[in-house]
N, C-alpha and C. Protein backbone atom coordinates (compact mmCIF):
# COMPACT_ATOMS: atom_id res chain seq x y z
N UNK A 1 -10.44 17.84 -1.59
CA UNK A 1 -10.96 16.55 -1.16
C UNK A 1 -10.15 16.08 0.06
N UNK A 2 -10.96 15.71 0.92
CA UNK A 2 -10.00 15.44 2.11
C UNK A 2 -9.36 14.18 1.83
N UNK A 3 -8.42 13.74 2.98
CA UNK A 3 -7.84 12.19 2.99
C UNK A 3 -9.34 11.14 3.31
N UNK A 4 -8.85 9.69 2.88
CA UNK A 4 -10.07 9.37 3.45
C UNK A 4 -9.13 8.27 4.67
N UNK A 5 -10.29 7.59 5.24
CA UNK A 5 -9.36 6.60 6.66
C UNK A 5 -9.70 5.44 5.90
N UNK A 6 -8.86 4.97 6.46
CA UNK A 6 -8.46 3.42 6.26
C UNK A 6 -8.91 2.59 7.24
N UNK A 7 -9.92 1.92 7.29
CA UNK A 7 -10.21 0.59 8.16
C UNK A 7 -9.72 0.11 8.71
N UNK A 8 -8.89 -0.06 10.05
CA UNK A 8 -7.82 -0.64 10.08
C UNK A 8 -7.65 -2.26 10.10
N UNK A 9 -9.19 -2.36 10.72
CA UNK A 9 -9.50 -4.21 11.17
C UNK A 9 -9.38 -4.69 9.84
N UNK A 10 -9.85 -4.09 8.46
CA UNK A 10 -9.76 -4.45 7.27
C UNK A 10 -7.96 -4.44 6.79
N UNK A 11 -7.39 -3.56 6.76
CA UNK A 11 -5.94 -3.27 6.61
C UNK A 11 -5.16 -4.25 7.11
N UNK A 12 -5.73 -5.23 8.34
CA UNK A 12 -4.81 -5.84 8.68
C UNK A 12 -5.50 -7.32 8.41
N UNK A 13 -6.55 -7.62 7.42
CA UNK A 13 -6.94 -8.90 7.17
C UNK A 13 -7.02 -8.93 5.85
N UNK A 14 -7.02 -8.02 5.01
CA UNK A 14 -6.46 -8.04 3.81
C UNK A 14 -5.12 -7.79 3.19
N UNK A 15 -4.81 -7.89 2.13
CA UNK A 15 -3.83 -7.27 1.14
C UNK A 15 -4.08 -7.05 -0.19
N UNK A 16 -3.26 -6.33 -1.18
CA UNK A 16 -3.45 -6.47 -2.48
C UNK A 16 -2.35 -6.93 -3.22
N UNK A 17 -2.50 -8.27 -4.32
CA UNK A 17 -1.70 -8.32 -5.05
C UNK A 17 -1.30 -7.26 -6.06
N UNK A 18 -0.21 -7.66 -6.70
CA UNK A 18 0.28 -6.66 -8.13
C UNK A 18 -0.68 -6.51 -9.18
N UNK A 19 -1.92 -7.21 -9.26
CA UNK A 19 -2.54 -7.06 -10.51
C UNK A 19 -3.60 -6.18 -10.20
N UNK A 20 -4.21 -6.60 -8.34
CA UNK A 20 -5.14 -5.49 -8.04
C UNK A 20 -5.82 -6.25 -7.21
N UNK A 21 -6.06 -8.11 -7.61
CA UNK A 21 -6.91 -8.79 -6.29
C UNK A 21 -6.62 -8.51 -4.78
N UNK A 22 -7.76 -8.98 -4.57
CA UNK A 22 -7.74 -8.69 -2.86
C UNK A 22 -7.56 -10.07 -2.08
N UNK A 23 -6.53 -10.01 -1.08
CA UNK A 23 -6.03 -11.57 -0.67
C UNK A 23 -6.75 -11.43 0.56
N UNK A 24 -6.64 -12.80 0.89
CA UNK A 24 -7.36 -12.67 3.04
C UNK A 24 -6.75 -14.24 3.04
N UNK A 25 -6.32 -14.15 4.07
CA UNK A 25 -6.20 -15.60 5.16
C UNK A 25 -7.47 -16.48 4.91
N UNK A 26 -7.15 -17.46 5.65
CA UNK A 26 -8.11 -18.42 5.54
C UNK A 26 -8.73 -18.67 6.95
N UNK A 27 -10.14 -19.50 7.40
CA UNK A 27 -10.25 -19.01 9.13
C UNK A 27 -10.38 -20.55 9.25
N UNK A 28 -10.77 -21.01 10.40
CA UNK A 28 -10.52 -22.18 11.18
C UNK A 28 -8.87 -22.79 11.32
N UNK A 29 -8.17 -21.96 11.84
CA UNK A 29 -6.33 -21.91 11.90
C UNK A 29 -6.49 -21.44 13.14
N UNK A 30 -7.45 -21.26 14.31
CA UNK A 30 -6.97 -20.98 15.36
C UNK A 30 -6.77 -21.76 16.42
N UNK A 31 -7.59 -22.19 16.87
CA UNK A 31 -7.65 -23.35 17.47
C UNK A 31 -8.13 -25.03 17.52
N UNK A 32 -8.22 -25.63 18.22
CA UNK A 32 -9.12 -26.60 18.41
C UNK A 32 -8.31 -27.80 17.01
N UNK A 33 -7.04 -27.76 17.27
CA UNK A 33 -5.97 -28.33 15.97
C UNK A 33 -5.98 -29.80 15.93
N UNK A 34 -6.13 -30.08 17.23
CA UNK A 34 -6.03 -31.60 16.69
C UNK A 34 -6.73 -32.83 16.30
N UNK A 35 -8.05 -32.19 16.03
CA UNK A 35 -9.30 -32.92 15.27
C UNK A 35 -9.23 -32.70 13.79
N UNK A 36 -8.24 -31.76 13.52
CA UNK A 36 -7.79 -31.08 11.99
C UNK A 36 -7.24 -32.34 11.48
N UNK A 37 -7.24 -32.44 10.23
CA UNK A 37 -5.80 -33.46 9.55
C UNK A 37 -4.79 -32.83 9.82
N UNK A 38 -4.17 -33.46 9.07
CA UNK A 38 -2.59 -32.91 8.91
C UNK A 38 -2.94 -31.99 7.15
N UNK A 39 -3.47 -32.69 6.42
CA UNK A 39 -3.32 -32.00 4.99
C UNK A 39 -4.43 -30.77 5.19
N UNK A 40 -5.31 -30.79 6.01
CA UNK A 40 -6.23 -29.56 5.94
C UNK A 40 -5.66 -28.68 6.69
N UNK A 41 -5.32 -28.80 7.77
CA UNK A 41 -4.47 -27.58 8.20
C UNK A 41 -3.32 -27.14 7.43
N UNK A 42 -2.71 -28.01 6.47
CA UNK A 42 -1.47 -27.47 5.58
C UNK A 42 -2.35 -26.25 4.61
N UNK A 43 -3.66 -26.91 4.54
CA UNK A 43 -4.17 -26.11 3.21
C UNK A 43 -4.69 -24.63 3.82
N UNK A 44 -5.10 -25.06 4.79
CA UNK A 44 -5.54 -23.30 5.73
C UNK A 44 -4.62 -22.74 5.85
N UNK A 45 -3.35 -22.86 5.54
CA UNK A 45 -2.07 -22.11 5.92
C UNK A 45 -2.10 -20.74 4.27
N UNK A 46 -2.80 -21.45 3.27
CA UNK A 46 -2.41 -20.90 2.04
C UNK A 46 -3.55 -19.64 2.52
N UNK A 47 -3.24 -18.48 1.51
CA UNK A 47 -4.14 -17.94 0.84
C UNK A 47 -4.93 -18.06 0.03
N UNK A 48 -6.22 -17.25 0.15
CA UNK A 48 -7.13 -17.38 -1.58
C UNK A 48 -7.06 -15.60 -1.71
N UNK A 49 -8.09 -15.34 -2.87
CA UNK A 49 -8.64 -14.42 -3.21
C UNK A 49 -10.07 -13.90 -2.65
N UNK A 50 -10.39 -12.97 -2.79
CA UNK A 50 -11.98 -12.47 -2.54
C UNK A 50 -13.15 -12.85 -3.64
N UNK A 51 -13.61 -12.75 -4.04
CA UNK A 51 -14.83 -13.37 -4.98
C UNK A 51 -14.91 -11.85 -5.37
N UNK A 52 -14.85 -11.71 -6.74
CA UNK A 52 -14.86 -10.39 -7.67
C UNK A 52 -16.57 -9.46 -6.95
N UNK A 53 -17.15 -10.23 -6.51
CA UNK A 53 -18.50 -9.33 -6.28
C UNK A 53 -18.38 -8.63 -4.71
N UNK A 54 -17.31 -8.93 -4.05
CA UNK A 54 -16.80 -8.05 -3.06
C UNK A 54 -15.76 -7.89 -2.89
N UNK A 55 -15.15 -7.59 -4.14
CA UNK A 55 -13.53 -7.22 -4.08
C UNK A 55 -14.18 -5.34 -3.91
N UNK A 56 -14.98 -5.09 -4.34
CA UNK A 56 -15.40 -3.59 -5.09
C UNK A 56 -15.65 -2.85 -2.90
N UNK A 57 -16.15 -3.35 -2.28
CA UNK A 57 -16.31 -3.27 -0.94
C UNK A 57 -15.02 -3.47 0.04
N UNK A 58 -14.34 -4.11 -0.44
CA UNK A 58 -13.04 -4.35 0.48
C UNK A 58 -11.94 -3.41 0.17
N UNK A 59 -12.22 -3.20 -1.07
CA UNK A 59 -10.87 -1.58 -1.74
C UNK A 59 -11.43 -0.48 -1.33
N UNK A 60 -12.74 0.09 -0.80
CA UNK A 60 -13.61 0.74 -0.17
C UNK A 60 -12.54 0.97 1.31
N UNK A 61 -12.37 0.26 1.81
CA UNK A 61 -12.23 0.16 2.96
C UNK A 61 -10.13 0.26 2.97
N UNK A 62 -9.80 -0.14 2.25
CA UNK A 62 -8.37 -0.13 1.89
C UNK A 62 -7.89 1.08 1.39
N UNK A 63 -8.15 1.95 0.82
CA UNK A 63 -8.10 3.27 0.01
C UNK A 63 -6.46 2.93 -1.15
N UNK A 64 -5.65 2.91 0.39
CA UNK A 64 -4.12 3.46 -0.17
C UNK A 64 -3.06 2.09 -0.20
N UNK A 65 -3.66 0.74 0.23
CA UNK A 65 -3.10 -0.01 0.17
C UNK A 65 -2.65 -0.86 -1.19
């Protein structure tokens, strides 16, 4: 069986925790900041999770991470 490749645009916008979820950033953190609050941009700073019905597509793309 050969190696398989790794996505890289995916590799570098995901991660995996210890249990197995799949993490991603949050988007509207790039620009255009100062129409933001102050508490919503604190909260775009956090992480979430993926929604279990495309976690199965994003480890697809992750193989070895």
């Amino acid at each position: 069986m050969p190696k398989l490749k790794t996505n890289k645009a995916a590799a570098k916008r995901f991660t995996l925790t210890k249990s197995g979820k799949v993490r991603r950033g949050k988007a509207y953190r790039s620009h255009i900041l100062t129409s933001k609050t102050t508490k919503r941009k604190r909260n775009l700073r956090k992480t979430s999770t993926i929604s279990a019905v495309e976690q199965r597509n994003i480890r697809r793309l992750i193989p070895y991470a």
